[in-house]
PDB file of N, CA and C in Angstrom:
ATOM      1  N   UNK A   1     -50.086 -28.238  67.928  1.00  0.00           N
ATOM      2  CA  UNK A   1     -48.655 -28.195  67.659  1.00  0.00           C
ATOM      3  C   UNK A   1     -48.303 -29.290  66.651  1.00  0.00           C
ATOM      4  N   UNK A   2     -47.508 -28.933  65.595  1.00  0.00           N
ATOM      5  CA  UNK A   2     -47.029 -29.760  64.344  1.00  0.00           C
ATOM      6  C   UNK A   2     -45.824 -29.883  64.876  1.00  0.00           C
ATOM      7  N   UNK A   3     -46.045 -31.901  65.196  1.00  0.00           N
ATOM      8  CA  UNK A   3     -44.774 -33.176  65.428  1.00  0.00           C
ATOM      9  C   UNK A   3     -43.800 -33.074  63.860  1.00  0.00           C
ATOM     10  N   UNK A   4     -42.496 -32.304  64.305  1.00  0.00           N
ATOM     11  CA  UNK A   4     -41.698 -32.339  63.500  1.00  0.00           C
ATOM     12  C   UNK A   4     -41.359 -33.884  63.038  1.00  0.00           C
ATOM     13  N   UNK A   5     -40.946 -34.020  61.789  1.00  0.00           N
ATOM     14  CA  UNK A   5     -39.905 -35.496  60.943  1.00  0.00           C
ATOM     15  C   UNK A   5     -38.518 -34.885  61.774  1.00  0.00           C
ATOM     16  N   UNK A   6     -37.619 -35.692  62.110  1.00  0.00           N
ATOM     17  CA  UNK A   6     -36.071 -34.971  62.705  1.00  0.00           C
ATOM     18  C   UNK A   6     -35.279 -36.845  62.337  1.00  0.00           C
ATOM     19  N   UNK A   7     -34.665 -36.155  62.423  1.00  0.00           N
ATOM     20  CA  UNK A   7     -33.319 -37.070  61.577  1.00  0.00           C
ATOM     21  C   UNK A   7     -31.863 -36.556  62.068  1.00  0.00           C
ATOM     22  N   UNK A   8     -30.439 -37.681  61.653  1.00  0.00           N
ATOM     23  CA  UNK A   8     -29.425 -37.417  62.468  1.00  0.00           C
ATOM     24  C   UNK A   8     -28.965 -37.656  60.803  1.00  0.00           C
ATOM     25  N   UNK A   9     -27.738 -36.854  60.402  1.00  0.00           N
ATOM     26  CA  UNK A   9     -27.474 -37.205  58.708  1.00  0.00           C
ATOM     27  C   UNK A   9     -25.984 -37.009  59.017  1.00  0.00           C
ATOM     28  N   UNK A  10     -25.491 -38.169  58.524  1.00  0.00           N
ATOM     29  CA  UNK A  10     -24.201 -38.699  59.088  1.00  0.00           C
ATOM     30  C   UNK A  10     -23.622 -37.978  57.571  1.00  0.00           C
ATOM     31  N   UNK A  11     -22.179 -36.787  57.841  1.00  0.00           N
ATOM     32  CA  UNK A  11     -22.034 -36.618  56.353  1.00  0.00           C
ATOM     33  C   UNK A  11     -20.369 -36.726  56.756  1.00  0.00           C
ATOM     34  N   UNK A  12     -19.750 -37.258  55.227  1.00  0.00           N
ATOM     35  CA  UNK A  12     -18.522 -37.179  54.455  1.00  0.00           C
ATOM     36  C   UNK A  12     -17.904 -36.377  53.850  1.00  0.00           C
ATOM     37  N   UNK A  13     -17.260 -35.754  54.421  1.00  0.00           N
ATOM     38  CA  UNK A  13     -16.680 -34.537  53.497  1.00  0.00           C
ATOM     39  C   UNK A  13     -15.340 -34.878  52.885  1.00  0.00           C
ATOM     40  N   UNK A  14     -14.867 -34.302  52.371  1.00  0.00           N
ATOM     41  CA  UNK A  14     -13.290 -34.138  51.822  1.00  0.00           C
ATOM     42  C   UNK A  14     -12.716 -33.957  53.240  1.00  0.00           C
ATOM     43  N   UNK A  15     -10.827 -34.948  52.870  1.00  0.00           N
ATOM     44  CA  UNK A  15     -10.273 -34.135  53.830  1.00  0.00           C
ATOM     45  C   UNK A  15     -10.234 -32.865  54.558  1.00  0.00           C
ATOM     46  N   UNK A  16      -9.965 -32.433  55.448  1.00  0.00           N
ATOM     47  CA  UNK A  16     -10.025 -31.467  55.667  1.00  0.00           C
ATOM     48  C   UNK A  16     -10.835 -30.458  55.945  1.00  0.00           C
ATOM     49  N   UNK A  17     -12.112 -30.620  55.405  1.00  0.00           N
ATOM     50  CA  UNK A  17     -13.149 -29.560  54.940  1.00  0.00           C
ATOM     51  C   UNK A  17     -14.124 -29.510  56.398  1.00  0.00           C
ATOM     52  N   UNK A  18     -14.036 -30.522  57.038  1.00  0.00           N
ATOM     53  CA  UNK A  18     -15.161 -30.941  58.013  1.00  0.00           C
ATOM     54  C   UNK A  18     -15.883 -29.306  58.907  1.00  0.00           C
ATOM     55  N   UNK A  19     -14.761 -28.671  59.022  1.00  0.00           N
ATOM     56  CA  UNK A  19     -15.046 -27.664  59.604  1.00  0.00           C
ATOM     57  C   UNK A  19     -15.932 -26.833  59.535  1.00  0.00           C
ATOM     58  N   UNK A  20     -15.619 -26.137  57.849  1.00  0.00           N
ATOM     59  CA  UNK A  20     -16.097 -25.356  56.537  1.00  0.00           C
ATOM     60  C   UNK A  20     -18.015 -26.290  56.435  1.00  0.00           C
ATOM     61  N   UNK A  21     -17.553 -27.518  56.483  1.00  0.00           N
ATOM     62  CA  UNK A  21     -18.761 -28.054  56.275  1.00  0.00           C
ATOM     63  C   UNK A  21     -20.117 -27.857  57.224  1.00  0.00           C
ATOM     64  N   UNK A  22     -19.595 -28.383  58.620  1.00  0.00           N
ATOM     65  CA  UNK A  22     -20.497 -28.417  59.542  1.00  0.00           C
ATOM     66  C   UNK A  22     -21.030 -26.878  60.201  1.00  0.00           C
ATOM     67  N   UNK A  23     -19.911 -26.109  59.824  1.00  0.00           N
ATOM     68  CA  UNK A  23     -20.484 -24.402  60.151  1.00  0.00           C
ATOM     69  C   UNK A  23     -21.340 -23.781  58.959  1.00  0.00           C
ATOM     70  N   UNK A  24     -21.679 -24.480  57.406  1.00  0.00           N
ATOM     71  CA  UNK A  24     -22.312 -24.073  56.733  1.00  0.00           C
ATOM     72  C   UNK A  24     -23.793 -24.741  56.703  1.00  0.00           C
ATOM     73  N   UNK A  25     -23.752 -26.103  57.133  1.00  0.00           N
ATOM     74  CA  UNK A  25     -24.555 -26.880  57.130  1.00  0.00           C
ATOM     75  C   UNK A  25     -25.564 -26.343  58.668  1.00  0.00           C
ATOM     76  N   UNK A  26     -24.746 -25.903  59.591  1.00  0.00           N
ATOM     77  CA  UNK A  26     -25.529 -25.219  60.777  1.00  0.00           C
ATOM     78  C   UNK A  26     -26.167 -24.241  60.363  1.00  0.00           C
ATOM     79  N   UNK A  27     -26.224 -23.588  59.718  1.00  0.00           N
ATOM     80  CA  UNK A  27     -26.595 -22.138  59.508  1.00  0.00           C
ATOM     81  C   UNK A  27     -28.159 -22.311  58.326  1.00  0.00           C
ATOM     82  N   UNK A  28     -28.189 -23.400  57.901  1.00  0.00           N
ATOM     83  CA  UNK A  28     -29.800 -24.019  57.034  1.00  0.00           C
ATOM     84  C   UNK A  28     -30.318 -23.423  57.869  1.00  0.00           C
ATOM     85  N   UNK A  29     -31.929 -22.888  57.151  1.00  0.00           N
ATOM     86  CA  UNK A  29     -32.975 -23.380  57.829  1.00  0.00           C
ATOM     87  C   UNK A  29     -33.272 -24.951  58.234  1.00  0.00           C
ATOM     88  N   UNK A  30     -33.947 -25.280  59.473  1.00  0.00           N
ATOM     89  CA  UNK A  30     -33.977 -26.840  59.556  1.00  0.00           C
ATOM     90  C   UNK A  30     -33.119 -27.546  60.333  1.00  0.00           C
ATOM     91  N   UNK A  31     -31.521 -27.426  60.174  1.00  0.00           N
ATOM     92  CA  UNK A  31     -30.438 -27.735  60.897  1.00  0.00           C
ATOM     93  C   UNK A  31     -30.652 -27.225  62.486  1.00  0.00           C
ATOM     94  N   UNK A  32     -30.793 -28.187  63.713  1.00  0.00           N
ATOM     95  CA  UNK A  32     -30.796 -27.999  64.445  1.00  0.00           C
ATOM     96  C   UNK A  32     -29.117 -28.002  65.521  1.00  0.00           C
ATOM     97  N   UNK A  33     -28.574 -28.484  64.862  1.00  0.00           N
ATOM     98  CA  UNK A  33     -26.787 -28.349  65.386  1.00  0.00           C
ATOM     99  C   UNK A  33     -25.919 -29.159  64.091  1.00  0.00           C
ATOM    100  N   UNK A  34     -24.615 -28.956  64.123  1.00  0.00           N
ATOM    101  CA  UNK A  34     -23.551 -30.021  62.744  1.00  0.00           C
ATOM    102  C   UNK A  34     -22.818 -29.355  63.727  1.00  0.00           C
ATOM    103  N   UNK A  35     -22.178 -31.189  63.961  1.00  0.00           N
ATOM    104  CA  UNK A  35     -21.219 -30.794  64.761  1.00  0.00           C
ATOM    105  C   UNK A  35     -19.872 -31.964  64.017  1.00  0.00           C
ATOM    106  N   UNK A  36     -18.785 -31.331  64.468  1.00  0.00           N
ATOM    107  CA  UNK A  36     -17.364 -32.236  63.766  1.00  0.00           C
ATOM    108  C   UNK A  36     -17.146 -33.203  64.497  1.00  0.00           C
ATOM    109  N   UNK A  37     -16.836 -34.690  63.990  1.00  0.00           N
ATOM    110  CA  UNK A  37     -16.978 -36.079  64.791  1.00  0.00           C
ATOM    111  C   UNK A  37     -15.723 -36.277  64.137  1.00  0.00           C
ATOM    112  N   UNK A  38     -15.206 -37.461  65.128  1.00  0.00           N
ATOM    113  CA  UNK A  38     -14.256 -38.533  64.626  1.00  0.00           C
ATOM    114  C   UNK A  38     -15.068 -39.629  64.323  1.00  0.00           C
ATOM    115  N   UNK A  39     -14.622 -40.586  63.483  1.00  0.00           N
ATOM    116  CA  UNK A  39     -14.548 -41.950  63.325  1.00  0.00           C
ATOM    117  C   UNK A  39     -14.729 -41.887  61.770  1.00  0.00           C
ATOM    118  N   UNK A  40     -16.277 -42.899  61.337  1.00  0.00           N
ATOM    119  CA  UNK A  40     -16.184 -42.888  60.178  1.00  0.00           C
ATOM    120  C   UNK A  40     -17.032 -41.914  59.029  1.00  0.00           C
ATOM    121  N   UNK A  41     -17.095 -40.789  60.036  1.00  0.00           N
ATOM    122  CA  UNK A  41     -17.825 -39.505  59.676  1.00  0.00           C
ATOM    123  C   UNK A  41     -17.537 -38.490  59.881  1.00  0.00           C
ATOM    124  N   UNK A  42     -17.608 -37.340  59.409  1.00  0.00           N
ATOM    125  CA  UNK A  42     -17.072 -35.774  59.687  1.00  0.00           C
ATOM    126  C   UNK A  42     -17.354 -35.173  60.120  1.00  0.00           C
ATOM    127  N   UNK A  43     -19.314 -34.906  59.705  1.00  0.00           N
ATOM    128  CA  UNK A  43     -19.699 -34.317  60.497  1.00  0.00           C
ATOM    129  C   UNK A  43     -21.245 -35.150  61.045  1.00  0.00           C
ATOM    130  N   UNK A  44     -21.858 -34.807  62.026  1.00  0.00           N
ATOM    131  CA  UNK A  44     -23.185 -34.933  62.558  1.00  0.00           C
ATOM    132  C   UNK A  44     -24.073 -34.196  62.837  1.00  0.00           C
ATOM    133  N   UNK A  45     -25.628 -34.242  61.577  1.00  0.00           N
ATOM    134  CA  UNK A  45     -26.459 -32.992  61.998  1.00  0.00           C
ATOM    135  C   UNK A  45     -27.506 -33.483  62.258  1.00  0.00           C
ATOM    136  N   UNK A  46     -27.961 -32.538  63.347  1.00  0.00           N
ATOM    137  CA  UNK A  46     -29.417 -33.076  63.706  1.00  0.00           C
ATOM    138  C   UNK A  46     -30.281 -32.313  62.568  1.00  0.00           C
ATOM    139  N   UNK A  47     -31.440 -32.681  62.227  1.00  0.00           N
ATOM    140  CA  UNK A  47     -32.535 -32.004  61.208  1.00  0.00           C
ATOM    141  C   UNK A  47     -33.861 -32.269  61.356  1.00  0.00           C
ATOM    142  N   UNK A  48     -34.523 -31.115  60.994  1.00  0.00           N
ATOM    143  CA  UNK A  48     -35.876 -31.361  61.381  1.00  0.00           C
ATOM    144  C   UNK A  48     -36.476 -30.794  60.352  1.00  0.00           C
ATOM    145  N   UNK A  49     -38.007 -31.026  60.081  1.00  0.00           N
ATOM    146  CA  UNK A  49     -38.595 -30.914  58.901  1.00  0.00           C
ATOM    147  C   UNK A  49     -40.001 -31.401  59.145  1.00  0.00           C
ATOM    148  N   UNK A  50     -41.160 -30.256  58.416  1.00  0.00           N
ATOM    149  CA  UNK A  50     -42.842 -30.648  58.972  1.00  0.00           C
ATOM    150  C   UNK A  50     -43.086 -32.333  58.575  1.00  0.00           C
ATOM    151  N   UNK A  51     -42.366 -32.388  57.426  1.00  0.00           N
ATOM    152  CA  UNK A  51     -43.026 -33.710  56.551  1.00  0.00           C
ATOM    153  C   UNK A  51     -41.868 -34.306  55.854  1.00  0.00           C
ATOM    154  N   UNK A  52     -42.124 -36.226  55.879  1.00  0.00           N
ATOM    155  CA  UNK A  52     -40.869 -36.785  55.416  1.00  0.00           C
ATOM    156  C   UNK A  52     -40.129 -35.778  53.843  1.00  0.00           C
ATOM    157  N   UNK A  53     -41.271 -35.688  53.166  1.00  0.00           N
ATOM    158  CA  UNK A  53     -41.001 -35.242  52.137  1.00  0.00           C
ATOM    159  C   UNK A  53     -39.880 -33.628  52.148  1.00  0.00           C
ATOM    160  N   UNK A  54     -40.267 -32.533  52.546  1.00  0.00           N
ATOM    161  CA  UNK A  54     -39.473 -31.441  53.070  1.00  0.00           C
ATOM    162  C   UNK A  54     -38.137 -31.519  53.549  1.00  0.00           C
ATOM    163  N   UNK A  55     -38.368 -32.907  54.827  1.00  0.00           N
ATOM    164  CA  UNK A  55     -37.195 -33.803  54.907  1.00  0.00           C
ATOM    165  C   UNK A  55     -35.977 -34.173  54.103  1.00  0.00           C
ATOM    166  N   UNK A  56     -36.628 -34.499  53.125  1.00  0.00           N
ATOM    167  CA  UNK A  56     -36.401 -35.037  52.076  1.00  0.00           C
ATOM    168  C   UNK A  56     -35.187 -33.878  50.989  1.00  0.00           C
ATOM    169  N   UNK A  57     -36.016 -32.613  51.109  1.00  0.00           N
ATOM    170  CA  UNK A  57     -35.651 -31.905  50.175  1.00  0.00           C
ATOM    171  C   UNK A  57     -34.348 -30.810  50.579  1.00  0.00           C
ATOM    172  N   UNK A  58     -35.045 -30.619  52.605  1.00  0.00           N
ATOM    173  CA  UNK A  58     -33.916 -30.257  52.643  1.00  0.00           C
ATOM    174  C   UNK A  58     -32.310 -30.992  52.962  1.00  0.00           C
ATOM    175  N   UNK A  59     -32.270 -32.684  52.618  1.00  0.00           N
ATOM    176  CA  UNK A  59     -31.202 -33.117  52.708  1.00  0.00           C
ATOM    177  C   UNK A  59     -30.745 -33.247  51.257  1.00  0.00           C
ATOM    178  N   UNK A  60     -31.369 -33.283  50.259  1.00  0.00           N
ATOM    179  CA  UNK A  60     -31.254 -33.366  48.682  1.00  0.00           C
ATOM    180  C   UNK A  60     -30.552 -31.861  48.013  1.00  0.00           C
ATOM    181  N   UNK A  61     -31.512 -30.884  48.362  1.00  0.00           N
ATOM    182  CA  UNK A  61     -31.651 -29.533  47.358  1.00  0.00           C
ATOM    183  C   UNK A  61     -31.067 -28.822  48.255  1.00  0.00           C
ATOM    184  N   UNK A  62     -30.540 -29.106  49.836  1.00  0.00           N
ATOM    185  CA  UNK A  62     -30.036 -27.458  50.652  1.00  0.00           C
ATOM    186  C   UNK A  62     -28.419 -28.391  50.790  1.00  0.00           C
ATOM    187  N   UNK A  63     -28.640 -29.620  51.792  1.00  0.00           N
ATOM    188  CA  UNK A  63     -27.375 -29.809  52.503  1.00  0.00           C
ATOM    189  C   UNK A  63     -26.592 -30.623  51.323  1.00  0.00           C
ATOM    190  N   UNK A  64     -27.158 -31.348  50.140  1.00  0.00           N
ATOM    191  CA  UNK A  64     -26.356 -31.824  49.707  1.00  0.00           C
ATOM    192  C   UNK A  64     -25.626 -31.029  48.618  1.00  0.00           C
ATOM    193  N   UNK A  65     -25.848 -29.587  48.727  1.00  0.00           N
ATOM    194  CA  UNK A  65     -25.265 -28.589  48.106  1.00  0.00           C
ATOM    195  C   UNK A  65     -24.047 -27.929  48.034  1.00  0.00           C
ATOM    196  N   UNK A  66     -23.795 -28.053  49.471  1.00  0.00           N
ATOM    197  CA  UNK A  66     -22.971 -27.807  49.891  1.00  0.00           C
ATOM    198  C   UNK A  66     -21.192 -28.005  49.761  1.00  0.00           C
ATOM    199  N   UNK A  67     -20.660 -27.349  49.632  1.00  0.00           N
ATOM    200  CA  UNK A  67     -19.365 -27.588  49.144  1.00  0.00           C
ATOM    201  C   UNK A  67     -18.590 -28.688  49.622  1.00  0.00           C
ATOM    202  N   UNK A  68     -18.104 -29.267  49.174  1.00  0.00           N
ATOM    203  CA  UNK A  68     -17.062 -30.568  49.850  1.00  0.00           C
ATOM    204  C   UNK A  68     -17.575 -31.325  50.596  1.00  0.00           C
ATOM    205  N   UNK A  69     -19.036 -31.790  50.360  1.00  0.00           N
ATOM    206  CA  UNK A  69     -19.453 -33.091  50.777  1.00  0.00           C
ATOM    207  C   UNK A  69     -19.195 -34.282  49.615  1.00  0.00           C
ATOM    208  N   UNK A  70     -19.286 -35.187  49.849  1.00  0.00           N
ATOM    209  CA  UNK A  70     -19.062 -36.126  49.562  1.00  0.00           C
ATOM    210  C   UNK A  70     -19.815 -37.274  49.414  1.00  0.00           C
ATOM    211  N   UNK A  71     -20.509 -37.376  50.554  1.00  0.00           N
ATOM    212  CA  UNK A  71     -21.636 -38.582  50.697  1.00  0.00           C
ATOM    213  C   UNK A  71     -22.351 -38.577  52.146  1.00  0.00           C
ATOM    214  N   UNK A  72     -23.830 -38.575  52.440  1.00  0.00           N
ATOM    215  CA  UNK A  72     -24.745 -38.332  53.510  1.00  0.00           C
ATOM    216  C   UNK A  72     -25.281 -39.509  53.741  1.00  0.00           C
ATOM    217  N   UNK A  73     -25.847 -40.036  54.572  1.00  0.00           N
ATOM    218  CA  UNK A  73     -26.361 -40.798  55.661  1.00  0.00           C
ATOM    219  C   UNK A  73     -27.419 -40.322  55.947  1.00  0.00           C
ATOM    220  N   UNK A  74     -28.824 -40.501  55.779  1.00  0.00           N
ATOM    221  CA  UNK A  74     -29.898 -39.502  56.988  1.00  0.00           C
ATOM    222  C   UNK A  74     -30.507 -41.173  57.303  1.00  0.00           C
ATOM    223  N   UNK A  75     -30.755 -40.463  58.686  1.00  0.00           N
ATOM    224  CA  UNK A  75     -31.163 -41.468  59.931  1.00  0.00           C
ATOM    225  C   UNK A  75     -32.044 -41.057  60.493  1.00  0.00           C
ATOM    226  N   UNK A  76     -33.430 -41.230  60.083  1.00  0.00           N
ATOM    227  CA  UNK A  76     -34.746 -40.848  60.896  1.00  0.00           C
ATOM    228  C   UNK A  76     -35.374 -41.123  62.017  1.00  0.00           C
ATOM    229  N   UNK A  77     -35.586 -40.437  62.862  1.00  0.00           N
ATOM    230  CA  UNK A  77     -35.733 -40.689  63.859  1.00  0.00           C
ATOM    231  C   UNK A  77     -37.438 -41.316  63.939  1.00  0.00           C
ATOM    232  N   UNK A  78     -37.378 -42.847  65.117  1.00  0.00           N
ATOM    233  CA  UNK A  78     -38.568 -43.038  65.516  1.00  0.00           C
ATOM    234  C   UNK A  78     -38.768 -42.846  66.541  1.00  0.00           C
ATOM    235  N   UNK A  79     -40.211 -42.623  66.573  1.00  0.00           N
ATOM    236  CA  UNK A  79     -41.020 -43.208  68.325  1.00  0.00           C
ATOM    237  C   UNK A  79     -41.762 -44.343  68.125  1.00  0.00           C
ATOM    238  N   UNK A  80     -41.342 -45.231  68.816  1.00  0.00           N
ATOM    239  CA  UNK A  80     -42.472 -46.521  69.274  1.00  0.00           C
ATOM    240  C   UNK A  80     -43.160 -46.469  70.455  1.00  0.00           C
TER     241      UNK A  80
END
């Protein structure tokens, strides 16, 4: 069994948009939930990916595509 890379990617959207955002951002391949937060973020997605790199690409080339983001956060997850 291949140990997924998974990450939490804190994103910024435009006013308003958070909604639009986190229901498009769910629907990736990879995206394991985007869900709508308060505070100093909009939305919160969990993500997973074989290799940092893939990782990589799908927070670059899929989610940061996405309409009315603004600015992302990814937060990789460890095990010690």
């Amino acid at each position: 069994m291949v140990e997924m890379i998974q990450a939490y990617l804190l994103v910024q959207t435009e006013v308003g948009r958070s909604s639009a955002v986190a229901r498009a951002i769910a629907d990736l391949d990879g995206v394991l939930s985007a869900e709508d937060v308060t505070g100093p973020y909009d939305v919160i997605a969990q993500i997973e990916a074989p290799t940092v790199d893939d990782l990589g690409r799908l927070v670059i080339a899929r989610i940061q595509e996405v309409p009315h983001i603004t600015r992302t956060t990814t937060c990789t997850v460890v095990h010690l």
